[in-house]
C-alpha atoms as a PDB file:
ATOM      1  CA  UNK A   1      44.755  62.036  -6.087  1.00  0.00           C
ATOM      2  CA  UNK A   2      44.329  58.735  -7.531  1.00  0.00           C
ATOM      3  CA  UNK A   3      41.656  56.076  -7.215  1.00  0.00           C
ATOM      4  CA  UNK A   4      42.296  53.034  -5.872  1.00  0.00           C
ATOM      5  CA  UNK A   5      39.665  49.970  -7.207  1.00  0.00           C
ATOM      6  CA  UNK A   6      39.220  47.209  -5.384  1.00  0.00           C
ATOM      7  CA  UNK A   7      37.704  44.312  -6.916  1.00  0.00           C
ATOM      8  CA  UNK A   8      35.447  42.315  -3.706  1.00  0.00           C
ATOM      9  CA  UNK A   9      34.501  39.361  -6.353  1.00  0.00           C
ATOM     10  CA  UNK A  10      35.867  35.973  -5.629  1.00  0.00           C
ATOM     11  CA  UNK A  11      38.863  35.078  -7.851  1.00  0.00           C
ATOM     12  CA  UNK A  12      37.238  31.404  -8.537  1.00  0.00           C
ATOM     13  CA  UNK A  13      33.415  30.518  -8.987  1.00  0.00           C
ATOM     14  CA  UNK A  14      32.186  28.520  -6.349  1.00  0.00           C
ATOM     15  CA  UNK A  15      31.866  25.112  -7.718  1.00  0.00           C
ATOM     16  CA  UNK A  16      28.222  24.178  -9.160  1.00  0.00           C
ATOM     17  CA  UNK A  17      26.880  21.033  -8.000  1.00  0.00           C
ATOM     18  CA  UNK A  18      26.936  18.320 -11.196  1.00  0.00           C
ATOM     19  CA  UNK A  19      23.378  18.307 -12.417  1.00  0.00           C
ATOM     20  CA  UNK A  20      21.572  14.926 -11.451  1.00  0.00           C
ATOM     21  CA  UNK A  21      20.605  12.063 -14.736  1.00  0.00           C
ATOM     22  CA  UNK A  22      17.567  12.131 -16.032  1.00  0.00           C
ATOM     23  CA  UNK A  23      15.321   9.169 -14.880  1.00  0.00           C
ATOM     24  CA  UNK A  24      14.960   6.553 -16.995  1.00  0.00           C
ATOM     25  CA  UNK A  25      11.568   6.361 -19.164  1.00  0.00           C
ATOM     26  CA  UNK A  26       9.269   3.891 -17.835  1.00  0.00           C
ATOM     27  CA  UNK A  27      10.818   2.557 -14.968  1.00  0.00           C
ATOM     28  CA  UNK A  28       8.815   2.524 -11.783  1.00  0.00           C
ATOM     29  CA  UNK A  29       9.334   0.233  -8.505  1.00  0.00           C
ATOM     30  CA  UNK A  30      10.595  -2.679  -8.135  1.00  0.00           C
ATOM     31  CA  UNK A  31       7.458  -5.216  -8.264  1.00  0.00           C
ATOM     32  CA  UNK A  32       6.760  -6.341  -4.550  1.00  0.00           C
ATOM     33  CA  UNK A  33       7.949  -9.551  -3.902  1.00  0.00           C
ATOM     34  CA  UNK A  34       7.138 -12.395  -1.278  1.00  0.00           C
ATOM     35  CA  UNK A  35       4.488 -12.774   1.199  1.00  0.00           C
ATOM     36  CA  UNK A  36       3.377 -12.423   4.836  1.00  0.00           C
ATOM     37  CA  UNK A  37       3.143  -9.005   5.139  1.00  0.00           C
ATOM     38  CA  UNK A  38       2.564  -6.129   2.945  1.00  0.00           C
ATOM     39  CA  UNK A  39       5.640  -4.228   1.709  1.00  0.00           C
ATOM     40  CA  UNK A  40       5.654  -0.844   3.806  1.00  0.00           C
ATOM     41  CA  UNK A  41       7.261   1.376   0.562  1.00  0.00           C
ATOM     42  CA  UNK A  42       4.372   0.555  -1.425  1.00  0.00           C
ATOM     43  CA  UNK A  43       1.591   3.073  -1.632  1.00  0.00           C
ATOM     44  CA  UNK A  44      -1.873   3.188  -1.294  1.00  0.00           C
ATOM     45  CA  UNK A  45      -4.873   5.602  -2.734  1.00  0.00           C
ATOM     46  CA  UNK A  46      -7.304   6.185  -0.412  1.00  0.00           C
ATOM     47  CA  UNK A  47     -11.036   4.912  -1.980  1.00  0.00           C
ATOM     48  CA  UNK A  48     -12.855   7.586  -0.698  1.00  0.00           C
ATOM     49  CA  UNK A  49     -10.609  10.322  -1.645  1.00  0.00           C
ATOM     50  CA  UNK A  50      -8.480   8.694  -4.913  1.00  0.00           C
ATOM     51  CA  UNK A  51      -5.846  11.596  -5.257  1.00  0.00           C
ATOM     52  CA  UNK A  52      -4.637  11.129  -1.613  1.00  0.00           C
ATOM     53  CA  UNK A  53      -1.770   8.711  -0.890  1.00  0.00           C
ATOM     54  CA  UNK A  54      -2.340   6.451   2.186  1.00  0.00           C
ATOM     55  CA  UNK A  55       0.504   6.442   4.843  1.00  0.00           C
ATOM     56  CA  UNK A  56       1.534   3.043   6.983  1.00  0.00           C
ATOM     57  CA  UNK A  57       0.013   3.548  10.224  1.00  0.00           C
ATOM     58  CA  UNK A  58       1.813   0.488  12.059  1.00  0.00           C
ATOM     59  CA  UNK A  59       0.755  -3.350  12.407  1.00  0.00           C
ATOM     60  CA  UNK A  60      -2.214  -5.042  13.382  1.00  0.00           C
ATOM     61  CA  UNK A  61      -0.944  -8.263  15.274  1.00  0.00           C
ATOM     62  CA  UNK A  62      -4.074  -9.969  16.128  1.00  0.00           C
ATOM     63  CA  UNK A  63      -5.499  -9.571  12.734  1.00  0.00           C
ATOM     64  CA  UNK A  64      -1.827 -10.134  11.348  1.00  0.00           C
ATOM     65  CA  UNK A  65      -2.548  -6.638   9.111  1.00  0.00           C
ATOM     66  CA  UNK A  66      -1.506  -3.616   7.721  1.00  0.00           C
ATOM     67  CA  UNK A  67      -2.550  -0.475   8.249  1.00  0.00           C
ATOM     68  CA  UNK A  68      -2.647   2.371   6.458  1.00  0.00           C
ATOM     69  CA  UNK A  69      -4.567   6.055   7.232  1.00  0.00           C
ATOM     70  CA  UNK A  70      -5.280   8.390   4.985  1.00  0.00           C
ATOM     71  CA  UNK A  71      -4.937  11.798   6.380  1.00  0.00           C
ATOM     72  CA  UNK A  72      -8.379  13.424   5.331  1.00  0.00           C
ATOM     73  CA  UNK A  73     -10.079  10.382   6.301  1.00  0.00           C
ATOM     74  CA  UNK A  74      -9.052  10.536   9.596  1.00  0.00           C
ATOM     75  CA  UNK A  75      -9.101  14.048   9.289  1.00  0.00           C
ATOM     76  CA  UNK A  76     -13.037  13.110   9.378  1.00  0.00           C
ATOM     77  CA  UNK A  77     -12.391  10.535  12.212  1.00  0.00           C
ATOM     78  CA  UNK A  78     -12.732   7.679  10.145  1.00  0.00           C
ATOM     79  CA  UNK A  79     -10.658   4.792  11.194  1.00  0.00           C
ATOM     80  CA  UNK A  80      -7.670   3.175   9.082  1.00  0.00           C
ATOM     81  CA  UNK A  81      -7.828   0.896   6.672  1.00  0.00           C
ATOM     82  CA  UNK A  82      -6.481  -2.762   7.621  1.00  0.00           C
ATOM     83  CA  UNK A  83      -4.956  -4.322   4.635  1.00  0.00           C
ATOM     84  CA  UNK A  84      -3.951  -8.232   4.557  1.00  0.00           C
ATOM     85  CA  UNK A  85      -2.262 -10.546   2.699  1.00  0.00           C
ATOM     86  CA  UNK A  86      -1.987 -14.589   2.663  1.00  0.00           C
ATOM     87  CA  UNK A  87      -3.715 -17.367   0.901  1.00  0.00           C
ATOM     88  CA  UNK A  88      -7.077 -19.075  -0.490  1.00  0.00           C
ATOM     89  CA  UNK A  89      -7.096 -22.390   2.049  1.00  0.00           C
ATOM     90  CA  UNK A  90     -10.591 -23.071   1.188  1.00  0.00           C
ATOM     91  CA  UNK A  91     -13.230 -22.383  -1.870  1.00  0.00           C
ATOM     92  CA  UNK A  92     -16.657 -23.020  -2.089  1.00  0.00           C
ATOM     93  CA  UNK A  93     -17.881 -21.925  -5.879  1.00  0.00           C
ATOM     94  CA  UNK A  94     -21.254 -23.239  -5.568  1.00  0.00           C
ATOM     95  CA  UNK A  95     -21.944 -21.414  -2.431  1.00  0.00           C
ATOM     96  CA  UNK A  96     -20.267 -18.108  -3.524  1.00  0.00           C
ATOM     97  CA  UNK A  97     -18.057 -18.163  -0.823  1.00  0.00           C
ATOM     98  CA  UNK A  98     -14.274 -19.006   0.872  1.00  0.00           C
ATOM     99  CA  UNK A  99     -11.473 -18.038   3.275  1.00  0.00           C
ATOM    100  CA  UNK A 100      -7.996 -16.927   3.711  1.00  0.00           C
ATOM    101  CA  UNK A 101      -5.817 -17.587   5.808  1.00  0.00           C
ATOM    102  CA  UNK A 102      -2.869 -14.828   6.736  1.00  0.00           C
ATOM    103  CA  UNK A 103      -0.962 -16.248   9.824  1.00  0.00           C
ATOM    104  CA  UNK A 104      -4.296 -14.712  12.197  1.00  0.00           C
ATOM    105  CA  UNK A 105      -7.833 -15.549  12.407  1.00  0.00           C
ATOM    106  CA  UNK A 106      -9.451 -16.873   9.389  1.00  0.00           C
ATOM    107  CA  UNK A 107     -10.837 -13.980   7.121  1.00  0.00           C
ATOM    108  CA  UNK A 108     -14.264 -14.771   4.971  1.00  0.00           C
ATOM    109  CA  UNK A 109     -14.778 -13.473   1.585  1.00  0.00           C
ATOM    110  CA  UNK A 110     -17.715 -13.321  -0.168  1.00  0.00           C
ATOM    111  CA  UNK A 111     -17.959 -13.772  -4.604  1.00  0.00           C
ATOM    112  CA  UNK A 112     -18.989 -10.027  -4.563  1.00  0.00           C
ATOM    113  CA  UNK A 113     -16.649  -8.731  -2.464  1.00  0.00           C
ATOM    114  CA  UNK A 114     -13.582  -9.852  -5.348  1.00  0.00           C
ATOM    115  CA  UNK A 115     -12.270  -6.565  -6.847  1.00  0.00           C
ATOM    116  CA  UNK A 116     -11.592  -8.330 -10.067  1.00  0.00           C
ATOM    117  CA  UNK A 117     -12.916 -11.601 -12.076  1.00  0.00           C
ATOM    118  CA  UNK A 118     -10.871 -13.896 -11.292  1.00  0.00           C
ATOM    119  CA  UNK A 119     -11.495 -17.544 -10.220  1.00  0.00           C
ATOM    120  CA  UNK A 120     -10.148 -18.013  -6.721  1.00  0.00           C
ATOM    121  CA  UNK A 121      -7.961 -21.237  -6.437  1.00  0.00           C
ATOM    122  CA  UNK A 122      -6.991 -22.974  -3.712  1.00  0.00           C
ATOM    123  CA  UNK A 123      -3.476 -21.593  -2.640  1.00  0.00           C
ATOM    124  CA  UNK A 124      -3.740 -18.458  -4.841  1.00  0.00           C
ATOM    125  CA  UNK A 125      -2.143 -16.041  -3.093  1.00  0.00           C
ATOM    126  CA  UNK A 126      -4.416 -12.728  -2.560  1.00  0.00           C
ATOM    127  CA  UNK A 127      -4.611  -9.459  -0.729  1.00  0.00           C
ATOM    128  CA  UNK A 128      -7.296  -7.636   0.677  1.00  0.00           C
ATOM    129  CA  UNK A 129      -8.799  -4.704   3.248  1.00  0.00           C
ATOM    130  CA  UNK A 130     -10.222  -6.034   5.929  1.00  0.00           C
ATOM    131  CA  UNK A 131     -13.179  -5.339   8.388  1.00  0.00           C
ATOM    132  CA  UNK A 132     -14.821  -6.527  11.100  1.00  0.00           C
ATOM    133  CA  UNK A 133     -18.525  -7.437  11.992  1.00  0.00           C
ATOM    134  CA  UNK A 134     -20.003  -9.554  14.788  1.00  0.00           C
ATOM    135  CA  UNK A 135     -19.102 -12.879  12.846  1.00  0.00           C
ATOM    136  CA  UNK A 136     -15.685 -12.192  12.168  1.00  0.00           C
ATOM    137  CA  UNK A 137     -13.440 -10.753   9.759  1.00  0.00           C
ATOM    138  CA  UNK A 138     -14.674  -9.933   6.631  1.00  0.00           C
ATOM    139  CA  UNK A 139     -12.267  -9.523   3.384  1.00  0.00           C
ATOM    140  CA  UNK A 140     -13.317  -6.724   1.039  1.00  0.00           C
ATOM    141  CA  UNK A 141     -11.436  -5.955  -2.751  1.00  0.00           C
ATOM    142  CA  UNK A 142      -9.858  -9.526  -2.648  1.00  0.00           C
ATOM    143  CA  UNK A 143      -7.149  -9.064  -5.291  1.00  0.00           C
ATOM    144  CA  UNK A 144      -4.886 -11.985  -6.448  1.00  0.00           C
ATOM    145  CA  UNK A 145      -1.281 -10.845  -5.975  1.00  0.00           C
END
């Protein structure tokens, strides 16, 4: 008696996905561009924890902010961070002081409290995180944009 063999492979490959381009070197985001509000792709690093990427947690309307949790933060029942952007409208270099204005409540900034050396100017656009005290709003890591 004779053997019959019966071949169960398919007669043609199944067809391979094409294999994706390598990215190009160097090129990252787009830069973020215009003003009011901060751009929700970009990303954040938490301060306290500088490996963990912040996520947008929604819109502050009366401070006209952004905000942004990180998850081990609140995790720790921290709150999240309020980030906001707008303008210089007034400077006072011999006090060490001046505000900006973000479509909201006027927020104060101290000379300190800038997270770089830079000379604020009058209609400099600038972001920073923002808190609150019994004064008022209080701008923290004022960065010029």
């Amino acid at each position: 008696m004779r053997q019959i063999k019966i071949d169960y492979r398919r007669p043609n490959p199944v067809p391979q996905p094409a294999p994706r381009p390598a990215p190009a070197p160097n090129q990252g985001r787009p830069p973020v561009r215009g003003g009011g509000t901060e751009h929700p792709g970009k990303t954040r690093r938490c301060n306290r924890h500088p490996g963990v990427h912040m996520v947008l947690a929604g819109y502050n309307t009366e401070w006209n902010t952004v905000r942004y949790l990180c998850p081990m933060c609140h995790a720790m029942g921290l709150p999240p961070v309020e980030v906001a952007t707008g303008v210089i409208n007034a400077y006072f270099p011999e006090k060490g002081y001046g505000f900006i204005e973000n479509g909201g409540p006027r927020i104060f900034f101290h000379l300190s409290d800038l997270a770089t050396r830079f000379t604020p100017q009058l209609g400099m656009p600038v972001t920073c995180r923002v808190e609150a005290n019994d004064k008022g709003l209080i701008g923290r890591e004022v960065t010029p944009r």
